[in-house]
C-alpha atoms as a PDB file:
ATOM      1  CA  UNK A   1      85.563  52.811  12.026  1.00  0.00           C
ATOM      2  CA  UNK A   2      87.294  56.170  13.148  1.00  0.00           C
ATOM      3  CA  UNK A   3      90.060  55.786  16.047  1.00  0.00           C
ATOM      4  CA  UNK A   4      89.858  57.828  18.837  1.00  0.00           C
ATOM      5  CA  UNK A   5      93.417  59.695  19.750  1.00  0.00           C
ATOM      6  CA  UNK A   6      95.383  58.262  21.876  1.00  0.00           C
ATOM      7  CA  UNK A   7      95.612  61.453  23.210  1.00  0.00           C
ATOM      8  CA  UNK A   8      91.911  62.490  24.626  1.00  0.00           C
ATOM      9  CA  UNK A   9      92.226  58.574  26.133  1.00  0.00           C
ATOM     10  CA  UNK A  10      95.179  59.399  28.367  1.00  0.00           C
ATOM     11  CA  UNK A  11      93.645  62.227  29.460  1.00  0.00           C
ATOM     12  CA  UNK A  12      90.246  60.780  30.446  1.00  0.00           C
ATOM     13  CA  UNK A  13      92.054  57.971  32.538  1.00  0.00           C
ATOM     14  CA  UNK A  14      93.835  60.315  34.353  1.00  0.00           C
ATOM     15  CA  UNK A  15      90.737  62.391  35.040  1.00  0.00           C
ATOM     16  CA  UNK A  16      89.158  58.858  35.916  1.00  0.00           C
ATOM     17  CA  UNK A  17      91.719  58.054  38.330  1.00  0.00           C
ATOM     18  CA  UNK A  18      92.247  61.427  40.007  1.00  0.00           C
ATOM     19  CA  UNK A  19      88.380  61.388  40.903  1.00  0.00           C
ATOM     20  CA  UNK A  20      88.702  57.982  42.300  1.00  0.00           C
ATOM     21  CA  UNK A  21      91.618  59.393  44.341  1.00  0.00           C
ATOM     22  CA  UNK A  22      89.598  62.104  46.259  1.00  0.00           C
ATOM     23  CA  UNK A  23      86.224  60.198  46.212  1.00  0.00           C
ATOM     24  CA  UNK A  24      87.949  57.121  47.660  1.00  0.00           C
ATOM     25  CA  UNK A  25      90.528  58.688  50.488  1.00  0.00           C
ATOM     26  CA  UNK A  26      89.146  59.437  53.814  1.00  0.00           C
ATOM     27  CA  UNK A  27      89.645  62.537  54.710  1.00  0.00           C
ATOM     28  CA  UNK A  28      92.872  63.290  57.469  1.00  0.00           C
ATOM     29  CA  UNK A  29      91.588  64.768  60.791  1.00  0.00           C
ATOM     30  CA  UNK A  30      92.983  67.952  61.515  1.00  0.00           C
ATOM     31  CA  UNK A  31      95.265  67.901  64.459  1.00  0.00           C
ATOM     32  CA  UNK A  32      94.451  70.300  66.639  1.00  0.00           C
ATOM     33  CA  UNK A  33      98.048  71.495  69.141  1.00  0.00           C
ATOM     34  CA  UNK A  34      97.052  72.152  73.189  1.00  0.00           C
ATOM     35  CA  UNK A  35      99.166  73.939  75.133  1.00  0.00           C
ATOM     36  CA  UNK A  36      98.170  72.371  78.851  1.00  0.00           C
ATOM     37  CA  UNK A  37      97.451  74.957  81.757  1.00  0.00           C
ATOM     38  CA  UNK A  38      99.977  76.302  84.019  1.00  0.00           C
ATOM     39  CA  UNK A  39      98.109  74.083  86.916  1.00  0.00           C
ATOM     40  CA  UNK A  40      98.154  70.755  84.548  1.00  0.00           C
ATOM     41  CA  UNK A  41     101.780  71.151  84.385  1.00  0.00           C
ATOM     42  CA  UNK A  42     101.930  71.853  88.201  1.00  0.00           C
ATOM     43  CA  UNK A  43      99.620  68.596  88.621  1.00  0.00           C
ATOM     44  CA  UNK A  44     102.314  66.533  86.981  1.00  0.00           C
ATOM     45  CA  UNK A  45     103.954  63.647  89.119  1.00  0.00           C
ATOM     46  CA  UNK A  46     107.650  64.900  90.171  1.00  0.00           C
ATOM     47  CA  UNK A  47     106.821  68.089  88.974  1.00  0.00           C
ATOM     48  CA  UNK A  48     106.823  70.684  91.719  1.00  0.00           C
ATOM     49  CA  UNK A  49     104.426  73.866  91.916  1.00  0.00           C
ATOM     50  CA  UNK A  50     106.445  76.857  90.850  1.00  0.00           C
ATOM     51  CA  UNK A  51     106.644  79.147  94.473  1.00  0.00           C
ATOM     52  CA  UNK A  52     104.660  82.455  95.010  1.00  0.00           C
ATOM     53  CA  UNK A  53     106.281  85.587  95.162  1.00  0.00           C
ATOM     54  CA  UNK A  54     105.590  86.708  99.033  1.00  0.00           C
ATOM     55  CA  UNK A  55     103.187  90.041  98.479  1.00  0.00           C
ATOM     56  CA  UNK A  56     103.462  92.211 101.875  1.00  0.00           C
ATOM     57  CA  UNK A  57     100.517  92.797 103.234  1.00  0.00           C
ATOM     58  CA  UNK A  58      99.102  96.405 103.327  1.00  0.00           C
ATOM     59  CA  UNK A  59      98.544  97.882 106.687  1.00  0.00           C
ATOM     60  CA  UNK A  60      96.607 100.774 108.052  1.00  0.00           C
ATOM     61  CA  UNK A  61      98.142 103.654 108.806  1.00  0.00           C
ATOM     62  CA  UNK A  62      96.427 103.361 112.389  1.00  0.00           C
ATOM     63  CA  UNK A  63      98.713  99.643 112.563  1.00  0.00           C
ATOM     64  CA  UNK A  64     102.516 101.156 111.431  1.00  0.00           C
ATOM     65  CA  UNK A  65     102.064 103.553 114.077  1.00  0.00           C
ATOM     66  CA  UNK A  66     101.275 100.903 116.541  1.00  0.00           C
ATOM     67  CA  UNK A  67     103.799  98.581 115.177  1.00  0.00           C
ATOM     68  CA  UNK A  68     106.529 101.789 114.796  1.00  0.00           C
ATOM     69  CA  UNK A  69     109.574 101.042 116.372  1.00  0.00           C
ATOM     70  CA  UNK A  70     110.790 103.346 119.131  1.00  0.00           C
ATOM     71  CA  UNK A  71     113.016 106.132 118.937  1.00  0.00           C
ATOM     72  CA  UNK A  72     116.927 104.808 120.186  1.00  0.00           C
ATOM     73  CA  UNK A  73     118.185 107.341 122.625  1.00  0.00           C
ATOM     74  CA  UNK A  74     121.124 109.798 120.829  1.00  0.00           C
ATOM     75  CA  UNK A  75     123.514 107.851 123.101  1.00  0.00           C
ATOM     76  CA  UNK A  76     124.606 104.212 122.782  1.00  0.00           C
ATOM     77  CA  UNK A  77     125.537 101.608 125.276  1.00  0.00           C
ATOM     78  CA  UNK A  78     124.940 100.985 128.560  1.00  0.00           C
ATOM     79  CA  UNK A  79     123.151 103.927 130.658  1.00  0.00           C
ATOM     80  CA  UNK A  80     125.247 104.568 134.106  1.00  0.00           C
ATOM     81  CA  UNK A  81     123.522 103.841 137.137  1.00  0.00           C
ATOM     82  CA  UNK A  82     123.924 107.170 138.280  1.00  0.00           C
ATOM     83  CA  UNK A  83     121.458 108.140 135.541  1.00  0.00           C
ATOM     84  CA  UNK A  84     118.833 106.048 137.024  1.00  0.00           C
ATOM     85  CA  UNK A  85     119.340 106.786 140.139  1.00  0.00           C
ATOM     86  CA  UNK A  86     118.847 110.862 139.210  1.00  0.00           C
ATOM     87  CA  UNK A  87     115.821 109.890 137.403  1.00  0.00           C
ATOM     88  CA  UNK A  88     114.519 108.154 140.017  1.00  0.00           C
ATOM     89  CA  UNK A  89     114.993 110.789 142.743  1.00  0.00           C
ATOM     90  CA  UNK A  90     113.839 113.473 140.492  1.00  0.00           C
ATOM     91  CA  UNK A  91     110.456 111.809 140.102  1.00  0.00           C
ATOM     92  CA  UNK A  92     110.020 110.991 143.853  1.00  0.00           C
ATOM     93  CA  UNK A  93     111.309 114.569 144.383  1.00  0.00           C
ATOM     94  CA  UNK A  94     108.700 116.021 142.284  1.00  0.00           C
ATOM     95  CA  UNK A  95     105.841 113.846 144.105  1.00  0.00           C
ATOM     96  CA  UNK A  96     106.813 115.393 147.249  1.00  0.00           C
ATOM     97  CA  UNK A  97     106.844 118.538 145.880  1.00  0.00           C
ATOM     98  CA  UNK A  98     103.159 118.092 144.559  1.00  0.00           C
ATOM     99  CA  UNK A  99     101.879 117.401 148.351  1.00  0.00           C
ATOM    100  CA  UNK A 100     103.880 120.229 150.115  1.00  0.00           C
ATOM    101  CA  UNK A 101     105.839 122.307 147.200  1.00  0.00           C
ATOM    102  CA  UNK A 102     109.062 122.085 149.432  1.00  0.00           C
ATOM    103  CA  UNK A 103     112.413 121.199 148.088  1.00  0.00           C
ATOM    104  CA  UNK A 104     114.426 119.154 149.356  1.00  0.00           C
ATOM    105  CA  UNK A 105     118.235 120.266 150.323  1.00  0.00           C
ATOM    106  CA  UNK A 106     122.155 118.334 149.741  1.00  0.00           C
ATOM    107  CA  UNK A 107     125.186 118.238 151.357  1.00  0.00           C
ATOM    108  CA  UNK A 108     128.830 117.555 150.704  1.00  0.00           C
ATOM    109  CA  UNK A 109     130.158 114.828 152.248  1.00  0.00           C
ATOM    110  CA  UNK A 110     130.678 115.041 155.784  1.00  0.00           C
ATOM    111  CA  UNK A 111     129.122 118.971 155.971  1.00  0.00           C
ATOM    112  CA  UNK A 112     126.351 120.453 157.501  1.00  0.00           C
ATOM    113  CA  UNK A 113     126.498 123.575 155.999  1.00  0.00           C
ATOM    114  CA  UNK A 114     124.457 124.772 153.706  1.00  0.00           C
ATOM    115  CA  UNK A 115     125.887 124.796 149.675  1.00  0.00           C
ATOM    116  CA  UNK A 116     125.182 127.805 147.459  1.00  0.00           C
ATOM    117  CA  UNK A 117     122.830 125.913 145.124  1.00  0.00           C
ATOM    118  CA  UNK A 118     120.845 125.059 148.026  1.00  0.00           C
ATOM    119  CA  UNK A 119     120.375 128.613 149.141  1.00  0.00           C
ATOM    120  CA  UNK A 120     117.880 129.350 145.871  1.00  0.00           C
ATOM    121  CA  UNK A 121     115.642 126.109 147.065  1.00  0.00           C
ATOM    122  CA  UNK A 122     115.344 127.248 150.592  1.00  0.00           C
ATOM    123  CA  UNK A 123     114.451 130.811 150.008  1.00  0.00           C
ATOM    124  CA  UNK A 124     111.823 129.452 147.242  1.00  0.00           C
ATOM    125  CA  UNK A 125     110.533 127.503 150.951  1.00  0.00           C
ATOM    126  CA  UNK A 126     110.336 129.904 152.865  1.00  0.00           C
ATOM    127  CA  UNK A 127     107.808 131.784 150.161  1.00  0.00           C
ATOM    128  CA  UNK A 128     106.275 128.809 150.991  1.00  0.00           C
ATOM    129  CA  UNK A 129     105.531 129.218 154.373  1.00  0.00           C
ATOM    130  CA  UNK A 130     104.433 133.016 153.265  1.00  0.00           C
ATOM    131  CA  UNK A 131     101.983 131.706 151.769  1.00  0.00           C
ATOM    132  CA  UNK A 132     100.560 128.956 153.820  1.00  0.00           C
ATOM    133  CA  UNK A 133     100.367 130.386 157.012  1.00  0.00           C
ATOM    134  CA  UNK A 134      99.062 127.923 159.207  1.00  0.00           C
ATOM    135  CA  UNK A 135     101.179 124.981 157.817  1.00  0.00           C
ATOM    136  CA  UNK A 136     104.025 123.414 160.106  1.00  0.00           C
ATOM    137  CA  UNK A 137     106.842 120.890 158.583  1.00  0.00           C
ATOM    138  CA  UNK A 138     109.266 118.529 160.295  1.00  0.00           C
ATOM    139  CA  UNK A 139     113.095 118.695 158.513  1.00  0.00           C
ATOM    140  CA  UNK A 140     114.523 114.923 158.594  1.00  0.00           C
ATOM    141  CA  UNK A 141     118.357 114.740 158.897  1.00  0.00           C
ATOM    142  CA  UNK A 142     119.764 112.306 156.655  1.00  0.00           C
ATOM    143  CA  UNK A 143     123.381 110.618 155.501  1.00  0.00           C
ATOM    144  CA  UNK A 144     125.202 108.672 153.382  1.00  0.00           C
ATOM    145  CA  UNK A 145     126.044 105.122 154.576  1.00  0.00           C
ATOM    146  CA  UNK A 146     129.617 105.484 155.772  1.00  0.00           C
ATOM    147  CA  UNK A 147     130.726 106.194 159.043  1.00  0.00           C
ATOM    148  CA  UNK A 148     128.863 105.064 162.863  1.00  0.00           C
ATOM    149  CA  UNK A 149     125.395 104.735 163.147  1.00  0.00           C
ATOM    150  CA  UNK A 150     125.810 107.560 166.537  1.00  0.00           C
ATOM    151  CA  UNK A 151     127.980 109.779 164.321  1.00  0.00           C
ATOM    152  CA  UNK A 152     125.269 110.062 161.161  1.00  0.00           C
ATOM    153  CA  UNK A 153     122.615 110.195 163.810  1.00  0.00           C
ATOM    154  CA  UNK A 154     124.781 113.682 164.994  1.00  0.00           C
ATOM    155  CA  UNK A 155     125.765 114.829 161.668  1.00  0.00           C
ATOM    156  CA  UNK A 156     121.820 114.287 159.843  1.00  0.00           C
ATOM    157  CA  UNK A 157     120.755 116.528 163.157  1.00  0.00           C
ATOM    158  CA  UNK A 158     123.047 119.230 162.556  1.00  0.00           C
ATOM    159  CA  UNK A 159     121.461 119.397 158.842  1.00  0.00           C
ATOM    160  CA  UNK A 160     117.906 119.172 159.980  1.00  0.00           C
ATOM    161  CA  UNK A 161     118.919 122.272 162.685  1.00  0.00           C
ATOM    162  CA  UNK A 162     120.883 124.952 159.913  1.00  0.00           C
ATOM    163  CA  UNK A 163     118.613 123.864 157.370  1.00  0.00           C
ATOM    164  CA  UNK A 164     116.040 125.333 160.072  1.00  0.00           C
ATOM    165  CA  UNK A 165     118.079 128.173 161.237  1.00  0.00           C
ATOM    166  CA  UNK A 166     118.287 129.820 157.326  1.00  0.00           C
ATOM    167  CA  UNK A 167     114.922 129.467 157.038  1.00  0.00           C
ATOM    168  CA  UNK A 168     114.156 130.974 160.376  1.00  0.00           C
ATOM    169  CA  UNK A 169     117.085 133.750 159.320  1.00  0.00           C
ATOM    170  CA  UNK A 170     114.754 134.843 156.389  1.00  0.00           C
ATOM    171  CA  UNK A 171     111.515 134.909 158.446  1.00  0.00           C
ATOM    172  CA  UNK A 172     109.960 131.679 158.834  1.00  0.00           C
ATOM    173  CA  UNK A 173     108.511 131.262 162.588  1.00  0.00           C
ATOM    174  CA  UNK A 174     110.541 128.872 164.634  1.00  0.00           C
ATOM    175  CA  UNK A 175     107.875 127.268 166.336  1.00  0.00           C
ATOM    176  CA  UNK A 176     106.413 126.338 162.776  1.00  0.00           C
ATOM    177  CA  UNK A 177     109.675 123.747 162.077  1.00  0.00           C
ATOM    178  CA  UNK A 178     110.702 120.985 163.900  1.00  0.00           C
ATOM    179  CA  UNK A 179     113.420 118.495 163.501  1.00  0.00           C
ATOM    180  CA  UNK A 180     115.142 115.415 163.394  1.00  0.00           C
ATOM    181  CA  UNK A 181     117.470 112.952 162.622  1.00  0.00           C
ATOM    182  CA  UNK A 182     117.631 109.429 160.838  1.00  0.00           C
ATOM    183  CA  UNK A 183     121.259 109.751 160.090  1.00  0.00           C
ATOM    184  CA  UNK A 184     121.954 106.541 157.659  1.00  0.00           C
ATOM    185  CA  UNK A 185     118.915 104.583 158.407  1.00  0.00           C
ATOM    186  CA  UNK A 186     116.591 105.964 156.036  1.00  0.00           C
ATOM    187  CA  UNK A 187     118.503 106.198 152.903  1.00  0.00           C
ATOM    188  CA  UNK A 188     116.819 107.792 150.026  1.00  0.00           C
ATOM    189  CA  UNK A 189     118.286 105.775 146.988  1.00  0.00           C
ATOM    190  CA  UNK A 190     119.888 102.357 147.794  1.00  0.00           C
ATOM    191  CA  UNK A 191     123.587 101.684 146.711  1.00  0.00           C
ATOM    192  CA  UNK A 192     127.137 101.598 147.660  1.00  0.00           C
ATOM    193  CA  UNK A 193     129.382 104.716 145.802  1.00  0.00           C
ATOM    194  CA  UNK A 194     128.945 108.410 145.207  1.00  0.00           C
ATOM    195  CA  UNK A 195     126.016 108.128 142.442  1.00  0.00           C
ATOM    196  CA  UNK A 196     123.457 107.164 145.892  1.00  0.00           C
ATOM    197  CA  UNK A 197     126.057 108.476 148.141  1.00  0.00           C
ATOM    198  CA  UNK A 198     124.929 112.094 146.561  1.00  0.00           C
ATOM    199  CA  UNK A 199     121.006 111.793 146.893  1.00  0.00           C
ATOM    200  CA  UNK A 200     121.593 110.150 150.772  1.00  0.00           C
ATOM    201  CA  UNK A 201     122.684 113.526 152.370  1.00  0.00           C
ATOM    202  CA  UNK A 202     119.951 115.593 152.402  1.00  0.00           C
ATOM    203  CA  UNK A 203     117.515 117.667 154.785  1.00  0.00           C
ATOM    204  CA  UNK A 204     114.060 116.261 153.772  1.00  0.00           C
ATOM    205  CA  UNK A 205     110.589 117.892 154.866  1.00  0.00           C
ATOM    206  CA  UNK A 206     107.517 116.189 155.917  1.00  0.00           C
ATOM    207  CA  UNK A 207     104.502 118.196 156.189  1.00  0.00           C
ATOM    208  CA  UNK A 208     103.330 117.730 159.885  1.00  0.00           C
ATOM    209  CA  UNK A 209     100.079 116.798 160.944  1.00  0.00           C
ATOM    210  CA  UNK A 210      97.611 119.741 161.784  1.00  0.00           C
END
């Protein structure tokens, strides 16, 4: 009987068992790694939602112009109430000169006569008159608040009367101008120093009633 080497046996039993080995072995699962979603990891317990960045919102060009802020005046701090009071008597001036296109005169304190500046205005009225021939005014006499009610009552007449004779002096009919006075009763801007003071003494004219 031949023997078989010892050789080709070892290597058949390791063939042998190596087959068992990869016949008998279950086969390992593949693990499979996942990565959970930014809004798993924000559904965590004690886990708090990362915040939003705030986006601004996009407006129409139509809603920044609404929403624009408004221009600040050149100066700062408070305006004086002088300025208001101009402002103020400027518009009301320019009202009254839209129903009769007269200008009002001013005085220096205490004075009836009539100031350089004021000169201009009043022949500017009496064009006035040129030109609206038929038309007849009444000149109010007016004051400041200081002094006697009889003394501003004398005083806002003689205003009313040279504010009449100048424009009578450049050719204005007499008969067409009448006059009177409300000496401090009828201020024109209320207050208690020179900024109403100012805009108190003044001839005013009131178109008369046809």
């Amino acid at each position: 009987m031949r023997r078989i080497p010892r050789v080709w046996i070892g290597s058949t039993i390791t063939l042998a068992v190596t087959a068992l080995f990869l016949t008998g072995c279950p086969k390992r699962p593949e693990v499979v790694e996942t990565v959970p979603s930014p809004s798993a990891q924000q559904g965590q317990v004690g886990v708090s939602p990362a915040p939003k960045a705030a986006v601004p919102e996009e407006k129409s060009p139509t809603e920044v112009a609404v929403q624009a802020p408004e221009a600040k005046p050149a100066e700062t701090g408070a305006v004086p109430e002088a300025k208001f009071a101009e402002a103020e008597v400027r518009q009301d001036a320019s009202a009254a000169a839209q129903a009769t296109a007269l200008q009002d005169i001013y005085f220096d304190f205490d004075q009836s006569a009539i100031r350089e500046d004021s000169k201009k205005l009043l022949n500017d009225d009496a064009d006035w008159f040129r030109k609206n021939p038929a038309a007849k005014v009444t000149i109010e006499g007016h004051t400041d608040e200081r002094g006697s009610s009889e003394y501003n009552l004398a005083l806002g007449q003689r205003r009313a009367r040279t504010t009449r004779d100048y424009l009578v002096a450049v050719g204005v009919a007499a008969n067409r101008i009448n006059t009177i006075s409300y000496g401090k009763e009828r201020p024109f801007v209320p207050g208690h120093d020179e900024s109403a003071w100012t805009w108190n003494r003044r001839a005013h004219f009131v178109l008369s009633a046809k």
